[in-house]
PDB file of N, CA and C in Angstrom:
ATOM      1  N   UNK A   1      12.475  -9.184   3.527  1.00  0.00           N
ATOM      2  CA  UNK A   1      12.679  -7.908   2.863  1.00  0.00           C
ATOM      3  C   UNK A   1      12.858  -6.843   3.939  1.00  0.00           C
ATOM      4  N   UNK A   2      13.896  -6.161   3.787  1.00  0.00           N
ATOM      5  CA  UNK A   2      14.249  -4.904   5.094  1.00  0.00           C
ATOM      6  C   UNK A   2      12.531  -3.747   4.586  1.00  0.00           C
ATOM      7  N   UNK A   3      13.113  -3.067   5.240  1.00  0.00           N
ATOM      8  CA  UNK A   3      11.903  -1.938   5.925  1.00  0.00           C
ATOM      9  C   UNK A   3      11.943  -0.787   4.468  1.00  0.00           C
ATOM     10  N   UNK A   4      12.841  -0.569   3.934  1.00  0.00           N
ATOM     11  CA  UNK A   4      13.131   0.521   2.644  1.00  0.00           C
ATOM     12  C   UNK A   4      12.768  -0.397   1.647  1.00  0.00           C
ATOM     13  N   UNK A   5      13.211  -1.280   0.992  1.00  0.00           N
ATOM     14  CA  UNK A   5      12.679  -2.635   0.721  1.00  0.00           C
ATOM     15  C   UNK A   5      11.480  -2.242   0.260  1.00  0.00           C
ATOM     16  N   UNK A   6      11.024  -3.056   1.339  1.00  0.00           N
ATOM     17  CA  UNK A   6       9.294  -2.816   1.605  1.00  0.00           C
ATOM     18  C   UNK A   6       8.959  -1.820   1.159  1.00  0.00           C
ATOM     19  N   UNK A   7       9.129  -0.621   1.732  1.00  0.00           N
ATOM     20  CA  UNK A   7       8.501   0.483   1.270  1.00  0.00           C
ATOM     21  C   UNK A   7       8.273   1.201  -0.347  1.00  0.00           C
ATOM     22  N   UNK A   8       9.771   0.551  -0.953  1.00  0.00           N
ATOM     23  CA  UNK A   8       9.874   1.025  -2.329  1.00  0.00           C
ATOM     24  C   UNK A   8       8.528   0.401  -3.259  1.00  0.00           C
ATOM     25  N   UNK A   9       8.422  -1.201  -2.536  1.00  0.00           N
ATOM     26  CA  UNK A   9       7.744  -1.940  -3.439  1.00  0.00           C
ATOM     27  C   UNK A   9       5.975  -1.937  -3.255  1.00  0.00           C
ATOM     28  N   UNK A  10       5.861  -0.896  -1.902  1.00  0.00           N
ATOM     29  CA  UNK A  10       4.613  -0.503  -1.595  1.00  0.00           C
ATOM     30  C   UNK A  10       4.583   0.751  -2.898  1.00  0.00           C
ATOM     31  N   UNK A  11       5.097   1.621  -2.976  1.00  0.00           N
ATOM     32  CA  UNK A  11       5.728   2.719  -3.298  1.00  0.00           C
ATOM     33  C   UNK A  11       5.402   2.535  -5.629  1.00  0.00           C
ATOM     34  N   UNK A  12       5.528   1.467  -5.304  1.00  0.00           N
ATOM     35  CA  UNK A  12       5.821   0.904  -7.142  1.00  0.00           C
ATOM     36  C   UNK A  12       4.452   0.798  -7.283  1.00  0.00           C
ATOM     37  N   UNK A  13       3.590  -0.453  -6.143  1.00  0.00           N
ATOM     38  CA  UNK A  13       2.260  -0.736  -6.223  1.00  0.00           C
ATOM     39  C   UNK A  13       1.240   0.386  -6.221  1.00  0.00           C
ATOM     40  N   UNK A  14       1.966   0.868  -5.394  1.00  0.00           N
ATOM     41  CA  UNK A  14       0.505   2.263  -5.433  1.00  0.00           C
ATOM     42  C   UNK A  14       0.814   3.063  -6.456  1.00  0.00           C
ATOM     43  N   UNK A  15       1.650   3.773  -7.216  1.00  0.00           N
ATOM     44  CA  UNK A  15       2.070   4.051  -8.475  1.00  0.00           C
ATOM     45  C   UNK A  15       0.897   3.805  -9.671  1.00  0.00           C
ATOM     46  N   UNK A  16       1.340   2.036  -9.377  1.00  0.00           N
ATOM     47  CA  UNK A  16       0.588   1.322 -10.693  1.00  0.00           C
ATOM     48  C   UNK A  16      -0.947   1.300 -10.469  1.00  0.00           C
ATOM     49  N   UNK A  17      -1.494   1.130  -9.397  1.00  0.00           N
ATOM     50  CA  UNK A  17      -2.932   1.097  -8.913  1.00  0.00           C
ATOM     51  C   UNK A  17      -3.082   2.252  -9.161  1.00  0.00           C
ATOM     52  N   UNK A  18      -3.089   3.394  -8.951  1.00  0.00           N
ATOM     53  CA  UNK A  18      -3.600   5.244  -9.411  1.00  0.00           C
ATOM     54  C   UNK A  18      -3.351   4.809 -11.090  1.00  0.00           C
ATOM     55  N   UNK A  19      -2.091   4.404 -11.605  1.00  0.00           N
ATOM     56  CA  UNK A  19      -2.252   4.410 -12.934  1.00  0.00           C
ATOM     57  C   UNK A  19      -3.597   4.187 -14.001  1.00  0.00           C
ATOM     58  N   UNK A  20      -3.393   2.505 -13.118  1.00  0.00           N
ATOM     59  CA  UNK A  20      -4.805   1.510 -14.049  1.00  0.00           C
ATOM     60  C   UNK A  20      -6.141   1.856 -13.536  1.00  0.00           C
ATOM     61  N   UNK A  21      -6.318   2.537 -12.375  1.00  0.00           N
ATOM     62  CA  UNK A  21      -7.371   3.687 -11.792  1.00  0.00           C
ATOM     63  C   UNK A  21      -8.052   4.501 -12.963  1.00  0.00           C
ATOM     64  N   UNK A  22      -6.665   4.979 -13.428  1.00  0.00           N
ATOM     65  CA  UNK A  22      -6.986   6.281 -13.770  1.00  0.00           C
ATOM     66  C   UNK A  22      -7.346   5.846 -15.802  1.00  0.00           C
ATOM     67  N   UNK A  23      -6.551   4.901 -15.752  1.00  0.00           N
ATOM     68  CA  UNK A  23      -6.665   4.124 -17.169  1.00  0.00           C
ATOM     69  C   UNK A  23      -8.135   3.860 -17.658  1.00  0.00           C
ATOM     70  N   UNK A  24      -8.848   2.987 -16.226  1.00  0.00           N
ATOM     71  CA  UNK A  24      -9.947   2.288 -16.306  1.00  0.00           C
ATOM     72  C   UNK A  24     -11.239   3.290 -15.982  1.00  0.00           C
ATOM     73  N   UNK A  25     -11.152   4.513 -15.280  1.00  0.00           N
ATOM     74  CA  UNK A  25     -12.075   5.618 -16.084  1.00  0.00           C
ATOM     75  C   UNK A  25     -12.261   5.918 -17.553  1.00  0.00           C
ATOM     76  N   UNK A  26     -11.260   6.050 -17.885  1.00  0.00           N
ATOM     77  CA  UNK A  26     -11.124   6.073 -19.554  1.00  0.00           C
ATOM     78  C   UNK A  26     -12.088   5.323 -20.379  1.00  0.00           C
ATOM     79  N   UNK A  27     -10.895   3.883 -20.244  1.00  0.00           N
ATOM     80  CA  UNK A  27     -11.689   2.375 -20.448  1.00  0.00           C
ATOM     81  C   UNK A  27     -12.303   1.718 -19.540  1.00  0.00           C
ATOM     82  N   UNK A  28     -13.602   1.741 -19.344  1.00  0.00           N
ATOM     83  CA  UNK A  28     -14.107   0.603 -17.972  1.00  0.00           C
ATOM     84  C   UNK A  28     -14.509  -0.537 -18.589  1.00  0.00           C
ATOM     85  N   UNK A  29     -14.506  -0.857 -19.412  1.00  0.00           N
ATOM     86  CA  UNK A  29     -14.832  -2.204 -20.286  1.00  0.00           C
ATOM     87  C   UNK A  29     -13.422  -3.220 -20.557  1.00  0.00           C
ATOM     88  N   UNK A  30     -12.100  -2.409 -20.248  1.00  0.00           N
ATOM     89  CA  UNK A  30     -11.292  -3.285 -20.630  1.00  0.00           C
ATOM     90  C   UNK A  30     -10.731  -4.410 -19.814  1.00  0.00           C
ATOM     91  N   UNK A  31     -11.244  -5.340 -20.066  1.00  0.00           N
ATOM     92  CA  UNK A  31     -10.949  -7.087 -19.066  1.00  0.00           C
ATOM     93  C   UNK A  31      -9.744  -7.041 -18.288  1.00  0.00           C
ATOM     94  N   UNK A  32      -8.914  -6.322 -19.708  1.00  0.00           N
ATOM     95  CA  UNK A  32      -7.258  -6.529 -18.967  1.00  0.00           C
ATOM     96  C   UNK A  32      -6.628  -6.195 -17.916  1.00  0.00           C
ATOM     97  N   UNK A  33      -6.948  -4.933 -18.018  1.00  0.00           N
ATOM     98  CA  UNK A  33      -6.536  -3.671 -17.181  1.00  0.00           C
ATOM     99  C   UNK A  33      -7.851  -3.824 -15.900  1.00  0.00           C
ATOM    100  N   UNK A  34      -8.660  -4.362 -16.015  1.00  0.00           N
ATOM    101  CA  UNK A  34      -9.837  -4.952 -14.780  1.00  0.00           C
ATOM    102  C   UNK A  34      -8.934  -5.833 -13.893  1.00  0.00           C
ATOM    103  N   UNK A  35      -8.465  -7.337 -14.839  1.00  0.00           N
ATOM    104  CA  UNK A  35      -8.122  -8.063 -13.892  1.00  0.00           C
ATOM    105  C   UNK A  35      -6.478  -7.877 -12.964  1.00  0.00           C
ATOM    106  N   UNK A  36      -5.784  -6.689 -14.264  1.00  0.00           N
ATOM    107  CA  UNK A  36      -4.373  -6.049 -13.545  1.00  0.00           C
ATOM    108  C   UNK A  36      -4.645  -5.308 -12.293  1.00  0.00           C
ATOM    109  N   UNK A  37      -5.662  -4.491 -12.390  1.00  0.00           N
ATOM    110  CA  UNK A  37      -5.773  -3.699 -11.413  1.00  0.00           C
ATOM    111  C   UNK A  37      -6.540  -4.504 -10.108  1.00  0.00           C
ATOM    112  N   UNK A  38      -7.251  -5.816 -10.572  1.00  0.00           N
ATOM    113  CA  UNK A  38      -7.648  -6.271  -8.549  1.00  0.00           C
ATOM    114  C   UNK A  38      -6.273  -7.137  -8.416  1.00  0.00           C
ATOM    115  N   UNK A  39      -5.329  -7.981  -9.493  1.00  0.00           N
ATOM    116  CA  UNK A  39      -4.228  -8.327  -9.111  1.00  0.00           C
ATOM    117  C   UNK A  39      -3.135  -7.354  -8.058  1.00  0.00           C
ATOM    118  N   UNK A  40      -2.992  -6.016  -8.986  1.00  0.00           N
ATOM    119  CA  UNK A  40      -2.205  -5.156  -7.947  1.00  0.00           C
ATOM    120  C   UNK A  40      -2.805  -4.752  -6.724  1.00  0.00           C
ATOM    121  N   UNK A  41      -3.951  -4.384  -6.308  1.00  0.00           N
ATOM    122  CA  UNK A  41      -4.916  -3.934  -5.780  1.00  0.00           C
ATOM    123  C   UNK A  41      -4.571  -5.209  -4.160  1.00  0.00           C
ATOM    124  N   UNK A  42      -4.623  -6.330  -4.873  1.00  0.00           N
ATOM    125  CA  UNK A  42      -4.119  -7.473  -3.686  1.00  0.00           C
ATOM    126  C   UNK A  42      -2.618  -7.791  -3.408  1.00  0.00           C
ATOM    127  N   UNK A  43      -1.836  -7.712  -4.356  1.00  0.00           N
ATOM    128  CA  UNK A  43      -0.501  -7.653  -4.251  1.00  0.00           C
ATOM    129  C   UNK A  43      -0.447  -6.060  -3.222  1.00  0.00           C
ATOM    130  N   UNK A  44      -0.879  -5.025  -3.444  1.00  0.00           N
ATOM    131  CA  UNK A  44      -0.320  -3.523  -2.676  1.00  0.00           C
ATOM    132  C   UNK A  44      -0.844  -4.123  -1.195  1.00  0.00           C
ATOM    133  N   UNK A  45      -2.361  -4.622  -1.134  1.00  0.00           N
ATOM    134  CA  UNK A  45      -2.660  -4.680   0.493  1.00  0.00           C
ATOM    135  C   UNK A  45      -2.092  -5.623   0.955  1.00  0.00           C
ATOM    136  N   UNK A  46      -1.231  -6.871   0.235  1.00  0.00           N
ATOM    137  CA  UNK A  46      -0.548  -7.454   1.192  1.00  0.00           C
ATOM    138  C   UNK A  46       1.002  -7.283   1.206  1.00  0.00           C
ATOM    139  N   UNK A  47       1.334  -6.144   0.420  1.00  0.00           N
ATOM    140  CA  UNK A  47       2.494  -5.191   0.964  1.00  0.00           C
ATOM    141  C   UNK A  47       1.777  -4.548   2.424  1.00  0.00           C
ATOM    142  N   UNK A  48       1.104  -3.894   2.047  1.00  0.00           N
ATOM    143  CA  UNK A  48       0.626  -2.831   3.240  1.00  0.00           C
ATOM    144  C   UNK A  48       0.384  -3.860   4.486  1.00  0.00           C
ATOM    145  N   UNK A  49      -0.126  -4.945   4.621  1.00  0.00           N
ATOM    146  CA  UNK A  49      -0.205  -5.463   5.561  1.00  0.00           C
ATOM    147  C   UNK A  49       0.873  -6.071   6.014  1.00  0.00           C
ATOM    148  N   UNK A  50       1.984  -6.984   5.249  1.00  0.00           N
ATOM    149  CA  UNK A  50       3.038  -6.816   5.957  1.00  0.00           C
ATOM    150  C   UNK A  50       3.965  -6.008   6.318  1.00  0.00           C
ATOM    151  N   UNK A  51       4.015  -5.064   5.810  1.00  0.00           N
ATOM    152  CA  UNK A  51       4.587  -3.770   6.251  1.00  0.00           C
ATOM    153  C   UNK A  51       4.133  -3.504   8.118  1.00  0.00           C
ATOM    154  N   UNK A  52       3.047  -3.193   7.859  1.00  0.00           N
ATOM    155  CA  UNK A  52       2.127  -2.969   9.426  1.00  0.00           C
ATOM    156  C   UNK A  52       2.679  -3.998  10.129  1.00  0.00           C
ATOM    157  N   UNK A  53       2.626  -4.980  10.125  1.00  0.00           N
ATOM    158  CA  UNK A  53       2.594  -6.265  10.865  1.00  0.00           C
ATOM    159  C   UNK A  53       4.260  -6.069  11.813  1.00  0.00           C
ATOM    160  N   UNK A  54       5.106  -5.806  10.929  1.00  0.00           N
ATOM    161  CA  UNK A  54       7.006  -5.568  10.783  1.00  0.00           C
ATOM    162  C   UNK A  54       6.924  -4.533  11.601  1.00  0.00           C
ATOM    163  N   UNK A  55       6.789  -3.370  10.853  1.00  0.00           N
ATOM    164  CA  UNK A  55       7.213  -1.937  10.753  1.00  0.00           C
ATOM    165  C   UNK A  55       6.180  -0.960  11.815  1.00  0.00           C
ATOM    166  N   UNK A  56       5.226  -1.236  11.935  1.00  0.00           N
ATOM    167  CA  UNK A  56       3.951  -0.508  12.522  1.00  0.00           C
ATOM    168  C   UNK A  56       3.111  -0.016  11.529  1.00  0.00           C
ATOM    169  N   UNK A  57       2.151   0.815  11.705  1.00  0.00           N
ATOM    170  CA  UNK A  57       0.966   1.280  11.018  1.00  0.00           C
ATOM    171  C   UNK A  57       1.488   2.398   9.772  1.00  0.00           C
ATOM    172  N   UNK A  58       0.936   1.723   8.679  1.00  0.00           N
ATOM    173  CA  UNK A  58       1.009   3.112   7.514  1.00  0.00           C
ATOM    174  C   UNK A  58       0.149   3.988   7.098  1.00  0.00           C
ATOM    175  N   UNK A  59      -1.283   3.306   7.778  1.00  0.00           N
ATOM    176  CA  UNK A  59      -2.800   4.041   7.417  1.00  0.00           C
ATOM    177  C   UNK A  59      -3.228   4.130   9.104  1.00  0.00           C
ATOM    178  N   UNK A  60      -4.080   5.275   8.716  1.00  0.00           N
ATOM    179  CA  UNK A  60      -4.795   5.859  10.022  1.00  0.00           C
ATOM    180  C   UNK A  60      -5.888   5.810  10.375  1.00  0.00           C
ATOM    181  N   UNK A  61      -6.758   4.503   9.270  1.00  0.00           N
ATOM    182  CA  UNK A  61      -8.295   4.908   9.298  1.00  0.00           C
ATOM    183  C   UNK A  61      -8.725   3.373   9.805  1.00  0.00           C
ATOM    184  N   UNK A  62      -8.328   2.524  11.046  1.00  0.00           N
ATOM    185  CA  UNK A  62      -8.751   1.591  11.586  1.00  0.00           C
ATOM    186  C   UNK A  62      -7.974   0.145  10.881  1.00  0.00           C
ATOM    187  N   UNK A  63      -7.184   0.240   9.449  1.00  0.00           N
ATOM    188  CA  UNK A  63      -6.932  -0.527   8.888  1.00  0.00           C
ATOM    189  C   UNK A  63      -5.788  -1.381   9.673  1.00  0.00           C
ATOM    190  N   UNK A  64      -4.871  -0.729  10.266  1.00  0.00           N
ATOM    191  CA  UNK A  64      -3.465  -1.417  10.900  1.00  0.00           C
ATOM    192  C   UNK A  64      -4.169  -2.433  11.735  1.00  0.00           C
ATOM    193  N   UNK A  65      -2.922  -3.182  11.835  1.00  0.00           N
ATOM    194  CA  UNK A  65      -3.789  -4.107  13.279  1.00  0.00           C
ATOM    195  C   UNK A  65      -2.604  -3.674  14.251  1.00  0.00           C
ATOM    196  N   UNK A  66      -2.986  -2.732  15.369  1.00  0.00           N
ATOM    197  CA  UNK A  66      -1.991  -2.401  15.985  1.00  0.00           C
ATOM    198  C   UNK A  66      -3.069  -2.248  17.397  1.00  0.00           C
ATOM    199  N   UNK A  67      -2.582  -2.046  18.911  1.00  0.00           N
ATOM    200  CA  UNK A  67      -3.502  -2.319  19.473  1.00  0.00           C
ATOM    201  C   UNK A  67      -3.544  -0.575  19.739  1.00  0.00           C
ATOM    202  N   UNK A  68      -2.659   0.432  19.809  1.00  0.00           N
ATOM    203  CA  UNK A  68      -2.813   1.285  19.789  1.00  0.00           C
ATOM    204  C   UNK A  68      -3.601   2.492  18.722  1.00  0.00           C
ATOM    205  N   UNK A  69      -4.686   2.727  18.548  1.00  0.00           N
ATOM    206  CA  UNK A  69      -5.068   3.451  17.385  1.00  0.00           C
ATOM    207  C   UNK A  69      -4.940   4.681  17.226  1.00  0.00           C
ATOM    208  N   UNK A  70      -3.828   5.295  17.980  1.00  0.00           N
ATOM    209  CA  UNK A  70      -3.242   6.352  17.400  1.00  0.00           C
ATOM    210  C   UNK A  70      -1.548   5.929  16.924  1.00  0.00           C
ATOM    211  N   UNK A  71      -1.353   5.096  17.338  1.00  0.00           N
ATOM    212  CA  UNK A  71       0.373   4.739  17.336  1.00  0.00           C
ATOM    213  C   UNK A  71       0.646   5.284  15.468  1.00  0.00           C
ATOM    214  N   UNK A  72       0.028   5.436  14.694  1.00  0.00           N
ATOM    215  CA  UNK A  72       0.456   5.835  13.839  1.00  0.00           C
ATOM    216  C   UNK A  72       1.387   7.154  13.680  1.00  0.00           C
ATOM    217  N   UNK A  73       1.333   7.679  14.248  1.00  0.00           N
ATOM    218  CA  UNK A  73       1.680   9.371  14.688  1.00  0.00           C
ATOM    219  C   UNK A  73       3.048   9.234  15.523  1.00  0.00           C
ATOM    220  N   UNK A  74       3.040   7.890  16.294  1.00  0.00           N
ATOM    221  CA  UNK A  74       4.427   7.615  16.789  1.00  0.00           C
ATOM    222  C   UNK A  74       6.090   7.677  15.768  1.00  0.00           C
ATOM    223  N   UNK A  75       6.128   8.534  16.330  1.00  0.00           N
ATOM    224  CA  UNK A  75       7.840   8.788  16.105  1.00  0.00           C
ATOM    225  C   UNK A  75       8.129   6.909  15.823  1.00  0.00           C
ATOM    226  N   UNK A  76       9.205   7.255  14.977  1.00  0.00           N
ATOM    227  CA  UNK A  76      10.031   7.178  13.613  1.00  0.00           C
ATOM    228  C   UNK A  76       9.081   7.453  12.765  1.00  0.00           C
ATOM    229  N   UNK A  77       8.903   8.412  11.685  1.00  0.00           N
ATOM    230  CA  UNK A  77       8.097   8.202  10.604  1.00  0.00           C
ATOM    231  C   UNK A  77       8.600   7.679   9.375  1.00  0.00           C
ATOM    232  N   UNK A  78       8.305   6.489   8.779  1.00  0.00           N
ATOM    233  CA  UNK A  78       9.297   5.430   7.876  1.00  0.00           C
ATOM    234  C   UNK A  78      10.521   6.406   7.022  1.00  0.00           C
ATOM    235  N   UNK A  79       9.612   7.611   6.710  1.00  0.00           N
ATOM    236  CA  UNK A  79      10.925   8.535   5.969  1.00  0.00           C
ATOM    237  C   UNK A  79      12.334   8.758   6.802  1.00  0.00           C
ATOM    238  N   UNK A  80      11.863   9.398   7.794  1.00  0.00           N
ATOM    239  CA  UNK A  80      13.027   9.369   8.833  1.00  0.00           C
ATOM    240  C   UNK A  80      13.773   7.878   9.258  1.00  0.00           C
ATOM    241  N   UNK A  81      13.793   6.924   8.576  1.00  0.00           N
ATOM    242  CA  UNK A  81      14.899   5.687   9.111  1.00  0.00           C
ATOM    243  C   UNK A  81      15.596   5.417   8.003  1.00  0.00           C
ATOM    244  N   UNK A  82      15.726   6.260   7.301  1.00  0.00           N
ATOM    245  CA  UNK A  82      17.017   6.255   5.939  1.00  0.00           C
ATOM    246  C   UNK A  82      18.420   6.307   6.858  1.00  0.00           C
TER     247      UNK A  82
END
């Protein structure tokens, strides 16, 4: 999957995770929307992690595995490679 790719489908996941987030305050009893949301919840971090792995770091709080822990801040910022 190219780099925009990727990003859209990070982009969809986190979408839907704030959604069923925000669903499951509502309802916290509902099974469904429980087991949708750790499904997406693992589907988004292993977007996010291959993303990092490809592309470099998308989070800033120790999560990337990059050896630099500021390289996040490094020029290209994914918006800018359209």
């Amino acid at each position: 999957m190219c780099e925009i790719d990727l990003l859209n489908e990070i982009r969809k996941y986190q979408f839907y995770a704030i959604e069923l987030n925000l669903y499951l305050d509502n309802f916290p009893s509902n099974k469904k929307a429980i087991n949708d949301y750790k499904k997406i919840s693992e589907r988004l971090d292993y977007l996010i992690t291959n993303y990092e792995y490809n592309f470099g770091p998308l989070r800033n709080f120790g999560s990337a595995s990059t050896e630099d822990p500021i390289a996040w801040i490094a020029p290209p910022w994914p918006w800018e490679n359209y």
